[in-house]
Protein backbone atom coordinates (compact mmCIF):
# COMPACT_ATOMS: atom_id res chain seq x y z
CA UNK A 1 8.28 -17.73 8.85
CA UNK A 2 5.21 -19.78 9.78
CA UNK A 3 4.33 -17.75 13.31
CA UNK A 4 4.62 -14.84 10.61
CA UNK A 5 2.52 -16.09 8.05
CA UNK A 6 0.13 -17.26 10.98
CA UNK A 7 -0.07 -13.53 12.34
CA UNK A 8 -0.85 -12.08 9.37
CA UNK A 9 -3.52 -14.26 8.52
CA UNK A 10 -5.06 -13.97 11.96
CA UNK A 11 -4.84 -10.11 11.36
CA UNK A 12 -6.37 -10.51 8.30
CA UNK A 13 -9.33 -12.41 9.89
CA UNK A 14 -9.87 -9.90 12.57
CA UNK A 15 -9.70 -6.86 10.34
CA UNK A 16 -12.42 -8.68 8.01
CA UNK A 17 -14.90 -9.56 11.14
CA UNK A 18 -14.43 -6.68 13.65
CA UNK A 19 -16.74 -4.31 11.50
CA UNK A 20 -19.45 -6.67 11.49
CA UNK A 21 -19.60 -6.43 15.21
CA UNK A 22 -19.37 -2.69 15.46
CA UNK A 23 -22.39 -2.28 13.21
CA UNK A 24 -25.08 -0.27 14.46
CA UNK A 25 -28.88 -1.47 14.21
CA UNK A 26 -32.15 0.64 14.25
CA UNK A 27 -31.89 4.20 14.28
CA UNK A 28 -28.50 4.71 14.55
CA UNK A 29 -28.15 3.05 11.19
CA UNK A 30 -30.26 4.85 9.41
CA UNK A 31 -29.56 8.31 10.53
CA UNK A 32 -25.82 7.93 10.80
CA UNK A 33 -23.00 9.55 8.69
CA UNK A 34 -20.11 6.98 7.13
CA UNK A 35 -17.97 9.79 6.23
CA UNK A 36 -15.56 9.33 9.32
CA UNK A 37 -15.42 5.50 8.21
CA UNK A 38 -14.74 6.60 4.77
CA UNK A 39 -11.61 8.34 6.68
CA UNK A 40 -10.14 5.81 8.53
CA UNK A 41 -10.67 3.34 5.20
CA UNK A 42 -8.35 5.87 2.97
CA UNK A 43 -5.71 6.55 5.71
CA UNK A 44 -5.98 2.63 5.78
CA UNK A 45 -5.66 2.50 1.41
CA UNK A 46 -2.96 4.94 1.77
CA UNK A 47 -0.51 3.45 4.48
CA UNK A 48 -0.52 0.33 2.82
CA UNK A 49 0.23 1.95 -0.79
CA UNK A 50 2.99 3.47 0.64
CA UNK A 51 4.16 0.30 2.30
CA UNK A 52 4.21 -1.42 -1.03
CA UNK A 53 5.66 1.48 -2.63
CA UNK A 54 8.57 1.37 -0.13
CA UNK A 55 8.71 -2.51 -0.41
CA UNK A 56 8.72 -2.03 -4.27
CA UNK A 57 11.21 0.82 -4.53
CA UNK A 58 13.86 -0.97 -2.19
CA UNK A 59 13.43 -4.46 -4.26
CA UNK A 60 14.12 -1.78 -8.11
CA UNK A 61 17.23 -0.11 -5.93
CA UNK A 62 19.18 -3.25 -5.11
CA UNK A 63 18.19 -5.10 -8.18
CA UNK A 64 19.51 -1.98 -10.36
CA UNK A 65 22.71 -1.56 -7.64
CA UNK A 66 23.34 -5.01 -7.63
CA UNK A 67 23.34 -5.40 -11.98
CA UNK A 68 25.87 -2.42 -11.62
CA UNK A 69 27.94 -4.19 -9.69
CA UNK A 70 28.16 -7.13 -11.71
CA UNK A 71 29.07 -5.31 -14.42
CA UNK A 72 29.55 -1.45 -14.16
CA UNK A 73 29.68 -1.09 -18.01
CA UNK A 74 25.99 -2.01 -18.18
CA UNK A 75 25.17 0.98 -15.45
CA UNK A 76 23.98 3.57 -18.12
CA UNK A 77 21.73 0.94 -20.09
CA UNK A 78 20.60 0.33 -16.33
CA UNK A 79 20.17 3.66 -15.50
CA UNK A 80 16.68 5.00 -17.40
CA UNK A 81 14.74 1.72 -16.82
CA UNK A 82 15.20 1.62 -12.89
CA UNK A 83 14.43 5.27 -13.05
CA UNK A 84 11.05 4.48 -15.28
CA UNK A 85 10.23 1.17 -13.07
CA UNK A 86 10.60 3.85 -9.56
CA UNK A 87 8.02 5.92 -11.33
CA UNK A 88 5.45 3.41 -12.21
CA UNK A 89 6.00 2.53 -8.67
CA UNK A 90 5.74 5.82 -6.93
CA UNK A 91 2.55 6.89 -9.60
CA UNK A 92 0.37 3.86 -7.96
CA UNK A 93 1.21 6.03 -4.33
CA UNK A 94 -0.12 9.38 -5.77
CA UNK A 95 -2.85 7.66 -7.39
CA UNK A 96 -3.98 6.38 -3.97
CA UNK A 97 -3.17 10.16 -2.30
CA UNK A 98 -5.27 11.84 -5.20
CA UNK A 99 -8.24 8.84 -4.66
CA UNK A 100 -7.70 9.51 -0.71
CA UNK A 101 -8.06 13.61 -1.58
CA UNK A 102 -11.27 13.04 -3.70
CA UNK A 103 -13.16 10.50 -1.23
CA UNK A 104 -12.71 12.71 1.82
């Protein structure tokens, strides 16, 4: 779990610093678009949203399947808030889609 943690952290670091050292001085700078940046950024936004979402979804489904199983006479009082909690969940993904539409 530590070499993990460690990786992520490291990744973290890098994807922080590396822009500094791609960034263009003089004319390039002032002339230049950003709208390819603004690109990579949102495909960036939106992979991670839809890690989280999967991450998210999984964690409702065997919460919800696991209550049922416990006690199956509780699976229809179970039923409409998993469904409403997988919405919420799955609304913060299209969010991020319609926010990736608008910005490029």
């Amino acid at each position: 779990m530590k070499n993990v943690r460690t990786f992520f952290t490291a990744l973290a670091g890098v994807m922080l610093l590396a822009p500094a050292a791609f960034a263009q001085a003089g004319e390039g700078a002032a002339g230049g678009s950003s709208k390819g940046l603004v690109a990579i950024a949102a495909a960036f936004g939106m992979g991670i949203a839809a890690f989280g979402c999967g991450l998210g979804q999984g964690k409702i489904g065997s919460a919800a399947l696991e209550g049922i199983a416990r006690n199956p006479g509780a699976a229809k009082a179970m039923f409409t808030p998993m469904i409403l909690a997988l919405v919420f969940v799955e609304t913060l993904v299209l969010f991020t889609l319609l926010i990736v539409f608008v910005k490029v």
